[in-house]
ModelCIF file with pLDDT and N, C-alpha, C, O atoms, coordinates in Angstrom:
data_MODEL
#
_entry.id   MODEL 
#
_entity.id                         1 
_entity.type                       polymer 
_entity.pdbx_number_of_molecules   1 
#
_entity_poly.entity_id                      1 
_entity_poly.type                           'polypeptide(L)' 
_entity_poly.nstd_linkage                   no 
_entity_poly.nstd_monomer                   no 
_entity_poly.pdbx_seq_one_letter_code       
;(UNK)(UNK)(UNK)(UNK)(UNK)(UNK)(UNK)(UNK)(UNK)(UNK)(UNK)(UNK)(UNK)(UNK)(UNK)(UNK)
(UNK)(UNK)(UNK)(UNK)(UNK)(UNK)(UNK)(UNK)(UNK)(UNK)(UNK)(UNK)(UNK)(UNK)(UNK)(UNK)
(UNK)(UNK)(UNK)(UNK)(UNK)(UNK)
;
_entity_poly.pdbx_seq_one_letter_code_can   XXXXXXXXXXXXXXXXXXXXXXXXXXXXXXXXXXXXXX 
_entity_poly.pdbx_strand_id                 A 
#
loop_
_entity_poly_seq.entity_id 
_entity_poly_seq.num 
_entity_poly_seq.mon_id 
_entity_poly_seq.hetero 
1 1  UNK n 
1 2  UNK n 
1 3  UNK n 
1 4  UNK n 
1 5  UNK n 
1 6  UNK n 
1 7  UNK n 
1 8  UNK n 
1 9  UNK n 
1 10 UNK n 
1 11 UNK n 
1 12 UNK n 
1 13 UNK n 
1 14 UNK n 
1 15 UNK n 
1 16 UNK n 
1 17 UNK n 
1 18 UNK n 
1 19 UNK n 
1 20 UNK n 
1 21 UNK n 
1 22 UNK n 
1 23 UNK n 
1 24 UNK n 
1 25 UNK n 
1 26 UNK n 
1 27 UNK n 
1 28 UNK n 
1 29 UNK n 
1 30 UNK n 
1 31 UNK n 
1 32 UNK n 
1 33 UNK n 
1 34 UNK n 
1 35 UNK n 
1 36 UNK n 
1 37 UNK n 
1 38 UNK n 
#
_struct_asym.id          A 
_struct_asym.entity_id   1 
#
loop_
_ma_qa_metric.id 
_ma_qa_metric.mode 
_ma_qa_metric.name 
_ma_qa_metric.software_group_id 
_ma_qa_metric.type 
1 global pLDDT . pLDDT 
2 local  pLDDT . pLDDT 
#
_ma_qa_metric_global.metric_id      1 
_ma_qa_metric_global.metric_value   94.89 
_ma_qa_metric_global.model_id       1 
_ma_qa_metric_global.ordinal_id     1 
#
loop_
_ma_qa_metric_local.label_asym_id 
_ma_qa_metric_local.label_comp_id 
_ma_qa_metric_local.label_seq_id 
_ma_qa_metric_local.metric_id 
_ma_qa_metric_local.metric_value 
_ma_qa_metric_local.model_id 
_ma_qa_metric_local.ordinal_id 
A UNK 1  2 98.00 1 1  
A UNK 2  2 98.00 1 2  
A UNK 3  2 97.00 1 3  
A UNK 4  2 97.00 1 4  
A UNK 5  2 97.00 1 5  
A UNK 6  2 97.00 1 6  
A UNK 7  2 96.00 1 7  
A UNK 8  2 96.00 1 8  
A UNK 9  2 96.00 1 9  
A UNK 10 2 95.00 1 10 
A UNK 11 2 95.00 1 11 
A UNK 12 2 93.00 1 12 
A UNK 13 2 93.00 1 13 
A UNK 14 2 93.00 1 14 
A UNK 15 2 94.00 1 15 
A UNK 16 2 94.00 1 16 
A UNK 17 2 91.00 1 17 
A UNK 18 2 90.00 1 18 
A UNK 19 2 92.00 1 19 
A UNK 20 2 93.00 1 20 
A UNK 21 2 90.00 1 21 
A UNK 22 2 91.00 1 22 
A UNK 23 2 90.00 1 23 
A UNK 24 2 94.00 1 24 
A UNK 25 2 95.00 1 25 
A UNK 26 2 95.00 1 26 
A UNK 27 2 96.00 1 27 
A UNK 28 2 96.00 1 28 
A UNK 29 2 96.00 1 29 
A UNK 30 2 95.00 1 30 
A UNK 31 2 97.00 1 31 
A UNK 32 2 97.00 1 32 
A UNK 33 2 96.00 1 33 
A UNK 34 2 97.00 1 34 
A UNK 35 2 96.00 1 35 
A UNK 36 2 96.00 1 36 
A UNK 37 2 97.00 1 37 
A UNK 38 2 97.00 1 38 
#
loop_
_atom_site.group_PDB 
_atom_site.id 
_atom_site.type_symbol 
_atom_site.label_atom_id 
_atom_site.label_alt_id 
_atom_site.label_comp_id 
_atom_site.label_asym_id 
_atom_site.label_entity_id 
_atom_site.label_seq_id 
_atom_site.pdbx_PDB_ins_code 
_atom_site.Cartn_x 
_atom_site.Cartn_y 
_atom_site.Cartn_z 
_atom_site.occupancy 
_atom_site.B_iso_or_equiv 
_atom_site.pdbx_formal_charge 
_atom_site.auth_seq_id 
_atom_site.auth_comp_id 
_atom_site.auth_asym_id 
_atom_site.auth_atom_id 
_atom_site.pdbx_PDB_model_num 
ATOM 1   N N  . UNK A 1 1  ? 89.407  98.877  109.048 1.00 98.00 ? 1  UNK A N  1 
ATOM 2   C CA . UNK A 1 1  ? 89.706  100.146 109.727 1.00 98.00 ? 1  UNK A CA 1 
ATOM 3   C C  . UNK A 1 1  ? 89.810  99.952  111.234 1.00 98.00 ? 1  UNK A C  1 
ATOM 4   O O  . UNK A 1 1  ? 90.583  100.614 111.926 1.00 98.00 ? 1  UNK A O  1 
ATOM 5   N N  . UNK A 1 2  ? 88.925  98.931  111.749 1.00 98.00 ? 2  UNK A N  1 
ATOM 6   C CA . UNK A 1 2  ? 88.863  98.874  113.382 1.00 98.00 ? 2  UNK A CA 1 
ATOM 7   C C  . UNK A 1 2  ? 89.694  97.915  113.829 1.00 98.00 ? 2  UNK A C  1 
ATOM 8   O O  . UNK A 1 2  ? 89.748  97.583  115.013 1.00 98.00 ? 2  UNK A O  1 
ATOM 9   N N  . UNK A 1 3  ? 90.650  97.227  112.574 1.00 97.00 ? 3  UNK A N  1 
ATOM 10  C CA . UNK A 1 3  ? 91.786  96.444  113.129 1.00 97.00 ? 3  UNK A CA 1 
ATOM 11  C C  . UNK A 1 3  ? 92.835  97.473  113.092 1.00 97.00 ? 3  UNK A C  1 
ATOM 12  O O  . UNK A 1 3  ? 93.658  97.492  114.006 1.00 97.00 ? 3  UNK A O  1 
ATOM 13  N N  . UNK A 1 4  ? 92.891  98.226  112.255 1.00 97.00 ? 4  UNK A N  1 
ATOM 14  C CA . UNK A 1 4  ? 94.301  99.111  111.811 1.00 97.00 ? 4  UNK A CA 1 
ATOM 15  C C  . UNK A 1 4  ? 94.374  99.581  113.147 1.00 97.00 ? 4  UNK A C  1 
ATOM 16  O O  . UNK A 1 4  ? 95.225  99.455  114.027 1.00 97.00 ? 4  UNK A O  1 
ATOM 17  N N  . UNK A 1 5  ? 93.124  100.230 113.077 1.00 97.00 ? 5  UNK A N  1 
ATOM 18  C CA . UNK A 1 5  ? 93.268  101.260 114.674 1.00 97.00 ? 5  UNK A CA 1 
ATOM 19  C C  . UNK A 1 5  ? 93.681  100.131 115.518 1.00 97.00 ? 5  UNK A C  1 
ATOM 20  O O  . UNK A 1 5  ? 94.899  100.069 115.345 1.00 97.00 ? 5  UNK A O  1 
ATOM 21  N N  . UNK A 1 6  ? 93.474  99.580  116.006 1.00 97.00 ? 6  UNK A N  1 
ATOM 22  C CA . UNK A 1 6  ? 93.878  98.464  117.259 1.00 97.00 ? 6  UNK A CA 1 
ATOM 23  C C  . UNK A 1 6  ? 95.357  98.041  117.169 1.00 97.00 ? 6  UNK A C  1 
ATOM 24  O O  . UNK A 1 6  ? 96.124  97.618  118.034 1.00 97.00 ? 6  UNK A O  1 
ATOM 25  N N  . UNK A 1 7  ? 95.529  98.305  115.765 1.00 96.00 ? 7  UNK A N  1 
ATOM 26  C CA . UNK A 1 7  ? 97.458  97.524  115.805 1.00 96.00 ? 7  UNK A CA 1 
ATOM 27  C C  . UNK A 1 7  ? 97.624  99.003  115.948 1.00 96.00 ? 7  UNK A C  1 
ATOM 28  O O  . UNK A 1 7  ? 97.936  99.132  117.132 1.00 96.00 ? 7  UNK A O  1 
ATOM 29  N N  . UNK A 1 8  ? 97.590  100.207 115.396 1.00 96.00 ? 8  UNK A N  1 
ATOM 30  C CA . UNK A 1 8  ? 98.610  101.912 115.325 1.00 96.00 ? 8  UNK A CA 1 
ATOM 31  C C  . UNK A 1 8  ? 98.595  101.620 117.017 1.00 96.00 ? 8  UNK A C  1 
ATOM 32  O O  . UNK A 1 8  ? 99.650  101.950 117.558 1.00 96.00 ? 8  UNK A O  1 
ATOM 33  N N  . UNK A 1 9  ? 97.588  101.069 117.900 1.00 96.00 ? 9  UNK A N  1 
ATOM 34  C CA . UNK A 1 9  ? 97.838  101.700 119.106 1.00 96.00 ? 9  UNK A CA 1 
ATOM 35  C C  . UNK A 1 9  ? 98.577  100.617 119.990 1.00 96.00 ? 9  UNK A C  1 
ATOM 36  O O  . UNK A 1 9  ? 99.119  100.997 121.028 1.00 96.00 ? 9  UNK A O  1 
ATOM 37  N N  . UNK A 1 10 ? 98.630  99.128  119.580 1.00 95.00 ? 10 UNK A N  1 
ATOM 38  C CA . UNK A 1 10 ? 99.312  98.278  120.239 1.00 95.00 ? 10 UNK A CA 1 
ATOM 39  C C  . UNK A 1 10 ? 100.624 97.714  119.922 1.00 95.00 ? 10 UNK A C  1 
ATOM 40  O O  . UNK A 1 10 ? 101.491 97.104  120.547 1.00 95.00 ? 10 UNK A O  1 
ATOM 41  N N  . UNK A 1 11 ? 100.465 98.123  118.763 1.00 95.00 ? 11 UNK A N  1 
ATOM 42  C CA . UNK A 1 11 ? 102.366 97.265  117.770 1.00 95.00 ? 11 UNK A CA 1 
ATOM 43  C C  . UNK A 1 11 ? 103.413 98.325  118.292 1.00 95.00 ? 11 UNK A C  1 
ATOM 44  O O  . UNK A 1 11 ? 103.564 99.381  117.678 1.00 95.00 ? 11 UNK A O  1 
ATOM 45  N N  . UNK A 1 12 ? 104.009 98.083  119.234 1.00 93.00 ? 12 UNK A N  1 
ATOM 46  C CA . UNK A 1 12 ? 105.363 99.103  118.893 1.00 93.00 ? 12 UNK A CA 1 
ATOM 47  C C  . UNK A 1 12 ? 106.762 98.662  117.974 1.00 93.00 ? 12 UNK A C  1 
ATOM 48  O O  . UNK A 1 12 ? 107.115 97.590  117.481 1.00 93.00 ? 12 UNK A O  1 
ATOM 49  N N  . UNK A 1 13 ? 107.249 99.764  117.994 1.00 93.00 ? 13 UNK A N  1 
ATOM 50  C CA . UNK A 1 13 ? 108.406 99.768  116.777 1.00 93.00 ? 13 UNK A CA 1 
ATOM 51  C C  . UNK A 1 13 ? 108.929 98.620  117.349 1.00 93.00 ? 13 UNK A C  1 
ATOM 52  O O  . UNK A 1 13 ? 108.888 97.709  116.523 1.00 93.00 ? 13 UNK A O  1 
ATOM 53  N N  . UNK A 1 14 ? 109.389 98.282  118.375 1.00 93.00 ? 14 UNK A N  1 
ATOM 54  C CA . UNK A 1 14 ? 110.556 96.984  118.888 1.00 93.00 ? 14 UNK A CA 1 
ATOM 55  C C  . UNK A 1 14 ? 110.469 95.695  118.511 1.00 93.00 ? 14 UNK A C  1 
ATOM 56  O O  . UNK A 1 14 ? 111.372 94.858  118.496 1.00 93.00 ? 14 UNK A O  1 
ATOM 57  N N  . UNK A 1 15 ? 108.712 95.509  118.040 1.00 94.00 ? 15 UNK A N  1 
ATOM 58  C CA . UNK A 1 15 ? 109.011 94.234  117.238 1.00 94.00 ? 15 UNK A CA 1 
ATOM 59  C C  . UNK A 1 15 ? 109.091 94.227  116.037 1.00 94.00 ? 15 UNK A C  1 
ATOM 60  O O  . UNK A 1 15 ? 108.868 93.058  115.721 1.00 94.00 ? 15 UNK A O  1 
ATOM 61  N N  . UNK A 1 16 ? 109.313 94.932  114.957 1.00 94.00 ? 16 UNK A N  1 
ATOM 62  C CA . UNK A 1 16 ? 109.681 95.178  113.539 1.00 94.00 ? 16 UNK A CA 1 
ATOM 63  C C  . UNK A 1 16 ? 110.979 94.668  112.960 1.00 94.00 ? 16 UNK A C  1 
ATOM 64  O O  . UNK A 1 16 ? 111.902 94.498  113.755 1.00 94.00 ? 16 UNK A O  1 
ATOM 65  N N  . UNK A 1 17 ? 111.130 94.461  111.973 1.00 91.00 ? 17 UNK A N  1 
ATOM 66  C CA . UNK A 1 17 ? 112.047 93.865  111.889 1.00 91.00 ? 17 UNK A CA 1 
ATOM 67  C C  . UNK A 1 17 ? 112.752 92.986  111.314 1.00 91.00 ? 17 UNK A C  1 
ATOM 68  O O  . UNK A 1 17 ? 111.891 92.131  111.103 1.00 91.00 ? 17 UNK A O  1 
ATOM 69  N N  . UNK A 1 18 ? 113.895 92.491  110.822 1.00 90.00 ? 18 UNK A N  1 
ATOM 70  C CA . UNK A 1 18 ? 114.802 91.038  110.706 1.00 90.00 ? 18 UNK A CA 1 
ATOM 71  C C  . UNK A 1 18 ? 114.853 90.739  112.033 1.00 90.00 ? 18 UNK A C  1 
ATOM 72  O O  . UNK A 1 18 ? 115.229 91.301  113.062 1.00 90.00 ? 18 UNK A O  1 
ATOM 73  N N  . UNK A 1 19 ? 114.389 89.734  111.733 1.00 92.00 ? 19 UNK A N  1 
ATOM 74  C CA . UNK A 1 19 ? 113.863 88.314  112.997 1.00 92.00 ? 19 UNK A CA 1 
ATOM 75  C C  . UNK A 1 19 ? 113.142 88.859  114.259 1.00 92.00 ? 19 UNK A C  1 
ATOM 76  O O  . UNK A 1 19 ? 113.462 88.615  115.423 1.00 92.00 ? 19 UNK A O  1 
ATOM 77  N N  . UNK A 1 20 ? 111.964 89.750  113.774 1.00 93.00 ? 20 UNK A N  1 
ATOM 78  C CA . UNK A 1 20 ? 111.101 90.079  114.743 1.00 93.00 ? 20 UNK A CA 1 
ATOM 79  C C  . UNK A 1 20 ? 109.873 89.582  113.895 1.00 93.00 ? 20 UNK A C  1 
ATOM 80  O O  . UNK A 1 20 ? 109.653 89.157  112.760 1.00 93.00 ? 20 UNK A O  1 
ATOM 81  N N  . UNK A 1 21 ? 109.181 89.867  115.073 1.00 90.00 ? 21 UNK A N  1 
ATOM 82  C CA . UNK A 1 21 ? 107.520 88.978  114.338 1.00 90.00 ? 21 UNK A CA 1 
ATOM 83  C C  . UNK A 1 21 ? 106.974 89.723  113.163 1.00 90.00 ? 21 UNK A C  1 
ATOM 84  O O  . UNK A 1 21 ? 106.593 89.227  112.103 1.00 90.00 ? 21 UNK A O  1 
ATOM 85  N N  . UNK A 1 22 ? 106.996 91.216  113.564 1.00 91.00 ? 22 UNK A N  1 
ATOM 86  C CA . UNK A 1 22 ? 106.777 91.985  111.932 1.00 91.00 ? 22 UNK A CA 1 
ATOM 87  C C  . UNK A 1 22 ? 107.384 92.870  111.351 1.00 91.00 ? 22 UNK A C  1 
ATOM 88  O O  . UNK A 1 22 ? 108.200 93.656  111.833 1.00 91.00 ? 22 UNK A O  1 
ATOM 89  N N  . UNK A 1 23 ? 106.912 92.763  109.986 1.00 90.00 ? 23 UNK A N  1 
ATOM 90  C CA . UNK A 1 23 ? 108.129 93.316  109.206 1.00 90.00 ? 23 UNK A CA 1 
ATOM 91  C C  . UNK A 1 23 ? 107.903 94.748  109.008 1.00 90.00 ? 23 UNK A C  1 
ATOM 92  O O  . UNK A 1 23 ? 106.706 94.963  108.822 1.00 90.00 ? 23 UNK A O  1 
ATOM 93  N N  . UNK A 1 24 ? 108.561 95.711  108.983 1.00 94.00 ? 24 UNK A N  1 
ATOM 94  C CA . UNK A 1 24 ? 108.784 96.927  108.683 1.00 94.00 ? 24 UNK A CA 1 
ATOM 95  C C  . UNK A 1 24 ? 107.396 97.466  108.014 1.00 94.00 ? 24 UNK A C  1 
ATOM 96  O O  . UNK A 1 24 ? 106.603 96.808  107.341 1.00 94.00 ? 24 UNK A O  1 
ATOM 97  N N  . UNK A 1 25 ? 107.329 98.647  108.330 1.00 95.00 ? 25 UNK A N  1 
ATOM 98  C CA . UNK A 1 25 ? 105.664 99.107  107.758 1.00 95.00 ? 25 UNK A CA 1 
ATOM 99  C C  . UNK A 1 25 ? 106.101 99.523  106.438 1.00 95.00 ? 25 UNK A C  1 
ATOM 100 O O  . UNK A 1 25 ? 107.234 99.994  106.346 1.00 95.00 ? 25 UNK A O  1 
ATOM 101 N N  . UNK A 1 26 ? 105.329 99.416  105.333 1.00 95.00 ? 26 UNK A N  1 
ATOM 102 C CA . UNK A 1 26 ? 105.048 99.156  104.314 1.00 95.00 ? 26 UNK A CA 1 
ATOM 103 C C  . UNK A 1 26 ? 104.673 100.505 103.525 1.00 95.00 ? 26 UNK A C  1 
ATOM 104 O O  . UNK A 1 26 ? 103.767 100.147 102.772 1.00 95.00 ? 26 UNK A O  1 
ATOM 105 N N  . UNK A 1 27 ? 104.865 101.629 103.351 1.00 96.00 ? 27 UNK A N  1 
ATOM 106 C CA . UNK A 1 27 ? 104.101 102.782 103.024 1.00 96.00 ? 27 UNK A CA 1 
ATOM 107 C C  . UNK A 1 27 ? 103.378 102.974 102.140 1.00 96.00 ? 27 UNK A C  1 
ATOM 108 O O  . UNK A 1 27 ? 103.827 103.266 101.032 1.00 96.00 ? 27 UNK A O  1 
ATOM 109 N N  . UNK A 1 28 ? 101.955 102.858 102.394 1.00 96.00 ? 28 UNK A N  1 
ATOM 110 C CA . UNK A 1 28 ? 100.679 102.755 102.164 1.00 96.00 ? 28 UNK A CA 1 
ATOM 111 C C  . UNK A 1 28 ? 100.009 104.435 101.613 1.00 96.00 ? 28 UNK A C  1 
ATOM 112 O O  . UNK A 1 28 ? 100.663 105.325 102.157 1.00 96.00 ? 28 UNK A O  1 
ATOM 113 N N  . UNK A 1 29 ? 99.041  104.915 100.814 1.00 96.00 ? 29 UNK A N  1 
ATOM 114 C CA . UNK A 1 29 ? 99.163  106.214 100.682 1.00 96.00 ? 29 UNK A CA 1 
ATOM 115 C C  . UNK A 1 29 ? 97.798  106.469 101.622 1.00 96.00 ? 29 UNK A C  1 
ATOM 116 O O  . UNK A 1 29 ? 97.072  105.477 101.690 1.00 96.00 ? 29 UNK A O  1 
ATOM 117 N N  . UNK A 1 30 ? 97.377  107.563 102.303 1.00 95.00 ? 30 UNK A N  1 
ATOM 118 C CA . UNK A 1 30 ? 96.798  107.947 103.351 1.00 95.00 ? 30 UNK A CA 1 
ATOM 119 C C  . UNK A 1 30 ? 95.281  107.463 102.929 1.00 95.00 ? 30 UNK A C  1 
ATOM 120 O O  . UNK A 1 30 ? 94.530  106.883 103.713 1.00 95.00 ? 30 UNK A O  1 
ATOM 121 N N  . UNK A 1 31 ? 94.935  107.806 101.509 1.00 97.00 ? 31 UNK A N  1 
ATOM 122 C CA . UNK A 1 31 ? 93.569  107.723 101.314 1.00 97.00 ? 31 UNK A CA 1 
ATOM 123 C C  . UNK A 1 31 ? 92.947  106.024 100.502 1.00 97.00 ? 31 UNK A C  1 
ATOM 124 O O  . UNK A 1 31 ? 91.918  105.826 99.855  1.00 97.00 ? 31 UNK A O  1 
ATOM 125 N N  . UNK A 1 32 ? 94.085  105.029 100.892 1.00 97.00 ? 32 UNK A N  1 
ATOM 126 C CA . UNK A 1 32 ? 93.980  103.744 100.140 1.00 97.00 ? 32 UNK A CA 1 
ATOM 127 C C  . UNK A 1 32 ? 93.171  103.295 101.199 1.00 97.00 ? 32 UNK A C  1 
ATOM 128 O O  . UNK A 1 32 ? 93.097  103.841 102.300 1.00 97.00 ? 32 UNK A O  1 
ATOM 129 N N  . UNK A 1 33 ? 92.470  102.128 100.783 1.00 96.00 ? 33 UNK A N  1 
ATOM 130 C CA . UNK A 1 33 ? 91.288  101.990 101.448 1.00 96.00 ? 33 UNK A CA 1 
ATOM 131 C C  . UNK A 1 33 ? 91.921  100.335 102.853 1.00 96.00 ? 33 UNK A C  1 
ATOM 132 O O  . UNK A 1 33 ? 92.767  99.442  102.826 1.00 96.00 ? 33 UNK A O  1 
ATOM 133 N N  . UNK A 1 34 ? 90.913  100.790 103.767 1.00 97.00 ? 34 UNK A N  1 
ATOM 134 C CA . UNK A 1 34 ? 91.720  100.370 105.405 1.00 97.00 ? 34 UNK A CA 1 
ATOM 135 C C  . UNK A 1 34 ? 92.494  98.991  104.976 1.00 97.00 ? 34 UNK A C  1 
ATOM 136 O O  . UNK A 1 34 ? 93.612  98.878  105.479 1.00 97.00 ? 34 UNK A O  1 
ATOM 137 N N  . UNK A 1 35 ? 92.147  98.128  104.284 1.00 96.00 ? 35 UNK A N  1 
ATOM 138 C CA . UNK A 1 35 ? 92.500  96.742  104.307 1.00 96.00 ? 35 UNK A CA 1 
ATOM 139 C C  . UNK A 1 35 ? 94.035  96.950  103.609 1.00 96.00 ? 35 UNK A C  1 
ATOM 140 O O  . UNK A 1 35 ? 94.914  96.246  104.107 1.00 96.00 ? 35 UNK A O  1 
ATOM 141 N N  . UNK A 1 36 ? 94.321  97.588  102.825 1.00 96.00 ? 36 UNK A N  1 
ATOM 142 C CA . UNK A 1 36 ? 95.484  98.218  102.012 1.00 96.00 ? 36 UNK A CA 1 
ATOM 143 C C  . UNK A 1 36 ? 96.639  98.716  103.217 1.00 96.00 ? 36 UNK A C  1 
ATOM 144 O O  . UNK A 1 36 ? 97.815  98.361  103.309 1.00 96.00 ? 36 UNK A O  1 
ATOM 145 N N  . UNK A 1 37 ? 96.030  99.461  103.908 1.00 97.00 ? 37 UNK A N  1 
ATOM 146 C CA . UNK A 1 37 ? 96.619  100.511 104.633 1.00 97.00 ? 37 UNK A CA 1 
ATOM 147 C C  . UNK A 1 37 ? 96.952  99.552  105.803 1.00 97.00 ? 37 UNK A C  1 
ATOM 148 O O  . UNK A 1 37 ? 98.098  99.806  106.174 1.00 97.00 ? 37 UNK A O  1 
ATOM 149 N N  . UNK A 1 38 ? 96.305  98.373  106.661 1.00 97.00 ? 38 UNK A N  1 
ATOM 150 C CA . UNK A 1 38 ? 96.339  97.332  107.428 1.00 97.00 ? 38 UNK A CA 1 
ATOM 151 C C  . UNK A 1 38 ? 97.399  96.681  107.233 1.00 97.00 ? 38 UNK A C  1 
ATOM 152 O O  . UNK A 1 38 ? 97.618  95.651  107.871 1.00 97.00 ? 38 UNK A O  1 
#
């Protein structure tokens, strides 16, 4: 949970991606537990 929070507030959209460092967010359902949702 205290990594998730640390990437929602530092990853922006610009590196997502084909041939960016990460890949597109994954949709996760709200109440799956943090490591899931990470």
């Amino acid at each position: 949970a205290e990594v998730l929070r640390r990437a929602e507030t530092t990853l922006p959209p610009q590196y997502r991606g084909e041939g960016m460092p990460f890949g597109d967010i994954v949709p996760v359902p709200e109440d799956a537990p943090a490591i899931d949702r990470l």
